[in-house]
Protein backbone atom coordinates (compact mmCIF):
# COMPACT_ATOMS: atom_id res chain seq x y z
CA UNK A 1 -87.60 41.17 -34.84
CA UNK A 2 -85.61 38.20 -35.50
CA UNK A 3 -86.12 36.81 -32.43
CA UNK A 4 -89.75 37.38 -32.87
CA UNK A 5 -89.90 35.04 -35.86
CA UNK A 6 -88.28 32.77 -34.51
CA UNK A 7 -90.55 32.36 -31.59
CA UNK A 8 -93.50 32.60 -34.02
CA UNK A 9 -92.31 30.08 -35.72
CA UNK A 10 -93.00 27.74 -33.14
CA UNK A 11 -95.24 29.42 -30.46
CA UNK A 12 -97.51 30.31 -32.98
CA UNK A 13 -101.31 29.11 -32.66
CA UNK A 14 -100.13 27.83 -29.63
CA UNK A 15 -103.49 29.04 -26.60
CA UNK A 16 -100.94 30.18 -23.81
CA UNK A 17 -99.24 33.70 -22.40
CA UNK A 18 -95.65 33.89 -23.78
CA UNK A 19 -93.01 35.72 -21.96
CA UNK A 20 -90.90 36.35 -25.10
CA UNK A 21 -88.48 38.12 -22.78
CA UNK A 22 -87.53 34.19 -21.79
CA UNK A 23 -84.94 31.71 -23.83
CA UNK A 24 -86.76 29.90 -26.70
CA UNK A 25 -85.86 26.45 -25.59
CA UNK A 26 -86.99 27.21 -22.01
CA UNK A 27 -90.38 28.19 -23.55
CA UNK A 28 -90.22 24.92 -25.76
CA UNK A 29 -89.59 22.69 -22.16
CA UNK A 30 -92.15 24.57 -20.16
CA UNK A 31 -95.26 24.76 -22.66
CA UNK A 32 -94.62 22.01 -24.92
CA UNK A 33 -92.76 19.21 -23.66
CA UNK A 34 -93.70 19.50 -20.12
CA UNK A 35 -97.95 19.65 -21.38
CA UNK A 36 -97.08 17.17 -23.91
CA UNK A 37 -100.36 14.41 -22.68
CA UNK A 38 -102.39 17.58 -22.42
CA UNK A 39 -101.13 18.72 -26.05
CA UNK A 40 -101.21 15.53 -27.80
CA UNK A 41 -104.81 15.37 -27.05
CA UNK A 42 -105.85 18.65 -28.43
CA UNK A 43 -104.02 17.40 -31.19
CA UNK A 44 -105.75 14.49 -31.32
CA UNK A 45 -109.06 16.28 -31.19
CA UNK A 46 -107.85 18.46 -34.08
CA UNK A 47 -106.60 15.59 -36.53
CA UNK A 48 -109.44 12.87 -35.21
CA UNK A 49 -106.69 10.99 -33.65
CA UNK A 50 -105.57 9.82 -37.25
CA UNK A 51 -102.68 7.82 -37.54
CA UNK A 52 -102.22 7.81 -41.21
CA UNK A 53 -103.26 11.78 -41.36
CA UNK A 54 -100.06 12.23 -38.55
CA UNK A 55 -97.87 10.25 -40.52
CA UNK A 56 -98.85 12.58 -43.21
CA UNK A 57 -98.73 15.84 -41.26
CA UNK A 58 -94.73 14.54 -40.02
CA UNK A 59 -94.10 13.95 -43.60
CA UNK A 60 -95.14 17.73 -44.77
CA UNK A 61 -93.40 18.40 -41.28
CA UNK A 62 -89.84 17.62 -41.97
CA UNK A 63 -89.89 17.06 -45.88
CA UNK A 64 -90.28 19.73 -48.85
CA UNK A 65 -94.04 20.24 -48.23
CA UNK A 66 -94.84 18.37 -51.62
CA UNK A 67 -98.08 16.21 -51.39
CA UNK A 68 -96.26 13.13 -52.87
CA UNK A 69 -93.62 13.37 -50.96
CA UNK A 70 -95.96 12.62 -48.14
CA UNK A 71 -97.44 10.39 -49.25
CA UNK A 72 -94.50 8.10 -49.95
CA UNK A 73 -93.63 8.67 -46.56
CA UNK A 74 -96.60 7.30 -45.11
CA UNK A 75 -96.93 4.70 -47.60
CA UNK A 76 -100.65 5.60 -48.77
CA UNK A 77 -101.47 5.38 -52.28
CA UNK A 78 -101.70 8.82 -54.30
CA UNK A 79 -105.89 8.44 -54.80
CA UNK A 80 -106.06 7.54 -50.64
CA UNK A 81 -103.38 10.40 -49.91
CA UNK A 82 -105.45 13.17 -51.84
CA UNK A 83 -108.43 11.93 -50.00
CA UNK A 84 -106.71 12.55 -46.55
CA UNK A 85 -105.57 15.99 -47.79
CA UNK A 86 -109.10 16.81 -48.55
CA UNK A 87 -109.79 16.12 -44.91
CA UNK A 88 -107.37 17.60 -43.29
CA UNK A 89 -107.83 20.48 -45.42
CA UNK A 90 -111.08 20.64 -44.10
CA UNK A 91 -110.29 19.95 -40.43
CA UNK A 92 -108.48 23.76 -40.98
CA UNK A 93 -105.09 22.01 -40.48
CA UNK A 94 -103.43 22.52 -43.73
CA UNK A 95 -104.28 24.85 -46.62
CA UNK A 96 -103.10 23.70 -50.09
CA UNK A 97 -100.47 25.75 -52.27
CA UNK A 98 -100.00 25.17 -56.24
CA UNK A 99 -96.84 26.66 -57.98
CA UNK A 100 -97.27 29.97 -59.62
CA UNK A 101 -97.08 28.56 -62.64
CA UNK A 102 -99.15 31.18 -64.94
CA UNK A 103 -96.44 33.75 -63.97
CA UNK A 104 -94.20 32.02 -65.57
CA UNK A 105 -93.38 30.84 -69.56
CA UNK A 106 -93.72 27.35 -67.88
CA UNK A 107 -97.75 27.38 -67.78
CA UNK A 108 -97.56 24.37 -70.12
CA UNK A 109 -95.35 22.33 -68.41
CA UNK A 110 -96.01 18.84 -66.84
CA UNK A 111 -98.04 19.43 -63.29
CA UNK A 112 -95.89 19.63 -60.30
CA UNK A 113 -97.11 18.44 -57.27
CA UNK A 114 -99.24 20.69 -54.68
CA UNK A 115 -97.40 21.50 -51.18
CA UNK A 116 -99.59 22.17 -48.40
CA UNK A 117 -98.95 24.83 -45.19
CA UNK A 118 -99.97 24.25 -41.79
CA UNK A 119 -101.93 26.63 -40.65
CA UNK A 120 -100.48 26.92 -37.49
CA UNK A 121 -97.07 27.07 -36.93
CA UNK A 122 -96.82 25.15 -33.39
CA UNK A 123 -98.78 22.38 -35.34
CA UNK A 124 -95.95 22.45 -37.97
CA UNK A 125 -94.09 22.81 -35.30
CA UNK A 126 -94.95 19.71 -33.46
CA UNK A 127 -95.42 17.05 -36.14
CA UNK A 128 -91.55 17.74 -36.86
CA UNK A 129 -89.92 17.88 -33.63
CA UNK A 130 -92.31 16.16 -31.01
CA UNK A 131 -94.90 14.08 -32.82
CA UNK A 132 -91.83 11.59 -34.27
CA UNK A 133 -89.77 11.37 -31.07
CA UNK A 134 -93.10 11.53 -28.63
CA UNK A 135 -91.98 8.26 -26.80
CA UNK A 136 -88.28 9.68 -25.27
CA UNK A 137 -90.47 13.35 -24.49
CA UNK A 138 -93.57 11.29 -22.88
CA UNK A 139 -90.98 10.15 -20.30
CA UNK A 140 -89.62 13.39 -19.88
CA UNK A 141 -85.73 12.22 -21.74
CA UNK A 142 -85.42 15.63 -24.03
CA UNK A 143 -82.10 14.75 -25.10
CA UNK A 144 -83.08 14.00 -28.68
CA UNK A 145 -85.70 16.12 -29.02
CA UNK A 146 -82.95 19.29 -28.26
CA UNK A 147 -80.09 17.73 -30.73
CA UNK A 148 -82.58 17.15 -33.36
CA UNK A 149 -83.84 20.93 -33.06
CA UNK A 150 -80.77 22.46 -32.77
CA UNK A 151 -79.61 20.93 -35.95
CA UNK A 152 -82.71 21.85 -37.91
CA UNK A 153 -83.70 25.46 -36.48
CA UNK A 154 -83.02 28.00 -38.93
CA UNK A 155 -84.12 25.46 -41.92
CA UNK A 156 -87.10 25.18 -39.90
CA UNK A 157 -87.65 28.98 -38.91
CA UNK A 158 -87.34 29.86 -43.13
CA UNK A 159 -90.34 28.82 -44.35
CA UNK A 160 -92.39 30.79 -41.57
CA UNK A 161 -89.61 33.64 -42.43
CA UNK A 162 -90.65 33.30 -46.30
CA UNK A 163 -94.73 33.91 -45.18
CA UNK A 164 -94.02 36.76 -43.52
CA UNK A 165 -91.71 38.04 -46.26
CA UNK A 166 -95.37 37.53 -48.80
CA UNK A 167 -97.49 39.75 -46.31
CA UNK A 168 -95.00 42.24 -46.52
CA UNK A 169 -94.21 42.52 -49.75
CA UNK A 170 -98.47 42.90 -50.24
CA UNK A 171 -98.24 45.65 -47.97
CA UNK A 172 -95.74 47.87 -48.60
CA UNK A 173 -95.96 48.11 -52.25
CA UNK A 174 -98.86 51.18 -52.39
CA UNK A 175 -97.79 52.89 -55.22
CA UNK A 176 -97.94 49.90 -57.36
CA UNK A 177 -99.75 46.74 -55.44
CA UNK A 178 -99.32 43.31 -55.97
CA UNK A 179 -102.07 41.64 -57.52
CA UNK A 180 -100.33 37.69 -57.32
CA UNK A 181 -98.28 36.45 -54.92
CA UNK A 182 -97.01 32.77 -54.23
CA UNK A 183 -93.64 30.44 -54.96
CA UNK A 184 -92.66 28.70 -58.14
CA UNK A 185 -91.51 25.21 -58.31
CA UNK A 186 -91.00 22.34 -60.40
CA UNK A 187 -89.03 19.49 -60.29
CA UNK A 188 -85.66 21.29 -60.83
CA UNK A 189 -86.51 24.90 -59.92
CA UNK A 190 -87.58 26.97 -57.15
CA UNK A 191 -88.33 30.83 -56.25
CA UNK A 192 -89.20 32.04 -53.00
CA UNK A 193 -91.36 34.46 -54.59
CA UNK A 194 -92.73 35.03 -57.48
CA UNK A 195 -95.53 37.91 -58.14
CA UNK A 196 -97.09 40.52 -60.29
CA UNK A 197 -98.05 43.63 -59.88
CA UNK A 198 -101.09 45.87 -60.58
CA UNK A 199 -98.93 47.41 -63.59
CA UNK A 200 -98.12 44.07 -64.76
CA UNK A 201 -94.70 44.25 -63.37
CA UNK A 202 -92.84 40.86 -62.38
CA UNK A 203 -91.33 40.34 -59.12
CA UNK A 204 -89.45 37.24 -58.33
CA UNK A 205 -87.23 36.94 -54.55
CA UNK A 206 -84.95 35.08 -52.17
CA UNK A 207 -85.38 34.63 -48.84
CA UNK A 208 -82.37 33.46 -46.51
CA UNK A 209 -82.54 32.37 -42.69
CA UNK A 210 -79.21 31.87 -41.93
CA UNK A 211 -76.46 32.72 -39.04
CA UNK A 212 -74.23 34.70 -41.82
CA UNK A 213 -74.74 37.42 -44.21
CA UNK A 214 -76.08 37.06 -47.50
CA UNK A 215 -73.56 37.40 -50.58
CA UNK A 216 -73.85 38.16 -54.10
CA UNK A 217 -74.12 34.53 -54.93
CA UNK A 218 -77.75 34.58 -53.59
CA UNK A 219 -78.48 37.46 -56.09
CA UNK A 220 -77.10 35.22 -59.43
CA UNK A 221 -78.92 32.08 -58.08
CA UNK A 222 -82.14 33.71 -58.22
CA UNK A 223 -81.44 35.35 -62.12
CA UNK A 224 -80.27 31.92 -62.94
CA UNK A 225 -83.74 30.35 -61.68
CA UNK A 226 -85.67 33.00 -63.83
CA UNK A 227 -83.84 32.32 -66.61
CA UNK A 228 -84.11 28.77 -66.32
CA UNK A 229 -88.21 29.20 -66.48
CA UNK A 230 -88.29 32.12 -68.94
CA UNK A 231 -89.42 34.30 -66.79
CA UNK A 232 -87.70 38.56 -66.88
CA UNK A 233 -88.23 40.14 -63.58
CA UNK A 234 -88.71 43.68 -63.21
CA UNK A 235 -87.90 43.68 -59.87
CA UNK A 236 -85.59 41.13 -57.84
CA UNK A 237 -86.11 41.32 -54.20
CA UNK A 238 -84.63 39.75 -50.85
CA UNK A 239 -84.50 38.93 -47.68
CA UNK A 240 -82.02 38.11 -44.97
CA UNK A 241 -82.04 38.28 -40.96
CA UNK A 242 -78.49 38.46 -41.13
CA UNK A 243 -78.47 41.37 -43.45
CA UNK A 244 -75.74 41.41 -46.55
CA UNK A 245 -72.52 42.19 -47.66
CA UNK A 246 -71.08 45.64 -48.69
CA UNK A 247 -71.00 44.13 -52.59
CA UNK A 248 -74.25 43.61 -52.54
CA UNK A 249 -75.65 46.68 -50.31
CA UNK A 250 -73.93 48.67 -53.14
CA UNK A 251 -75.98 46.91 -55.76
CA UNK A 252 -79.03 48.47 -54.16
CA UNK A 253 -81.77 50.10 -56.32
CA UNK A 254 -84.90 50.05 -58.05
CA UNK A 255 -84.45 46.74 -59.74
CA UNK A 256 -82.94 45.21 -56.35
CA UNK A 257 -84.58 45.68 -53.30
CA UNK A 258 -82.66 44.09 -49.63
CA UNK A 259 -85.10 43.62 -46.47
CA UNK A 260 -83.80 42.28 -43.13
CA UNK A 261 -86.15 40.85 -40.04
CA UNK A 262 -85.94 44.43 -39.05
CA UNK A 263 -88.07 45.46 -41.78
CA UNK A 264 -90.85 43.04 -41.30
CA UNK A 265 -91.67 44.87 -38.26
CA UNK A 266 -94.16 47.36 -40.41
CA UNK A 267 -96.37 43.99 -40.22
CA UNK A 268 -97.23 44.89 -36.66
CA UNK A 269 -96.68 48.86 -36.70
């Protein structure tokens, strides 16, 4: 299953057949950097061939997904960088995403600004690894193009890792469902997830896409973060593709609940 993600997390949206039983990066070569002119153009087609909204889209790409953020990347003024959002928004590339905010005691807070998801992830996918390098990949030179992925995979893979975590956390729950589900931020917090239940009961969660186990430490970060923002969690849940450490298997129960990639596979059962 983890292997699955992480192919999702790039093939996905992408219109070809996928032998999954070949190596990612041979996949990468062969249906993205090898159709790169024919790509770029249905990219093109998708975006209107906007510079400023791909200079935008790399921004979201590579940074924290925060709307200003982008914005200062592409050096567009807040009012004309809300404007292109709007657009892109309704080209069906990106979605918009506000912090959970009313699950929280932080509700009256200063505003925080919006992130946006791609929603596809080979168009994520491409405005951070090929759009920003297209010149060496155009002429066939994937030297950079395989350093700069290899040092940014599994920060890459999380967020996609953190979606899937949402869907199925909304579908496992039966006894109680959740009602709300999204991610808290502000400018010097964050949770993974943060949702409610029909009963009213608070969830908040970790996720962690990493080559080691998770530890303990993950577990007092996240109670740390809710305290920070007032909020008291009912249930505190997470989720590793590495799985965790005996100390915290032990911990185990119904106020801590620990998923792996292995149990996201009841999204496609």
């Amino acid at each position: 299953m983890e292997k699955a993600i992480e192919y999702f997390a790039i093939l996905g949206g992408l219109d070809t057949d996928i032998n999954l039983d070949r190596p990612l990066l041979e996949l990468i070569q062969k249906h993205i950097l090898k159709e790169y002119r024919f790509l770029r153009n249905d990219v093109s087609v998708l975006t209107n061939g906007d510079t400023i909204y791909h200079t935008i889209l790399t921004g979201l790409a590579l940074g924290d997904r925060r709307t200003n953020s982008a914005f200062k990347r592409a050096k567009v003024s807040f009012d004309n960088g809300i404007d292109d959002i709007d657009a892109l928004c309704d080209l069906n590339v990106v979605t918009l995403e506000r912090s959970q905010k009313h699950l929280t005691n932080q509700y009256r807070s200063e505003t925080v600004s919006e992130k946006l998801l791609f929603n596809a992830p080979f168009l994520r996918f491409w405005f951070a690894f090929v759009s920003p390098i297209f010149k060496g990949i155009k002429e066939k030179n994937y030297d950079e193009f395989f350093k700069r992925f290899e040092s940014r995979k599994d920060e890459y893979t999380a967020l996609v890792f953190e979606q899937l975590s949402h869907a199925f956390l909304q579908t496992m729950i039966e006894d109680d469902p959740i009602k709300q589900i999204g991610r808290y931020w502000d400018d010097n917090n964050d949770l993974d997830i943060i949702a409610k239940t029909k009963s009213g009961k608070i969830i908040a969660g970790s996720c962690k896409f990493s080559s080691s186990k998770v530890k303990k430490t993950l577990l007092t970060k996240l109670k740390e973060t809710c305290k920070n923002i007032e909020v008291e969690a009912d249930i505190y849940v997470l989720f590793s593709n590495k799985g965790y450490t005996t100390e915290l298997k032990n911990m185990k129960g119904p106020e801590l609940k620990l998923y792996t990639s292995k149990s996201l596979k009841a999204l496609i059962l």
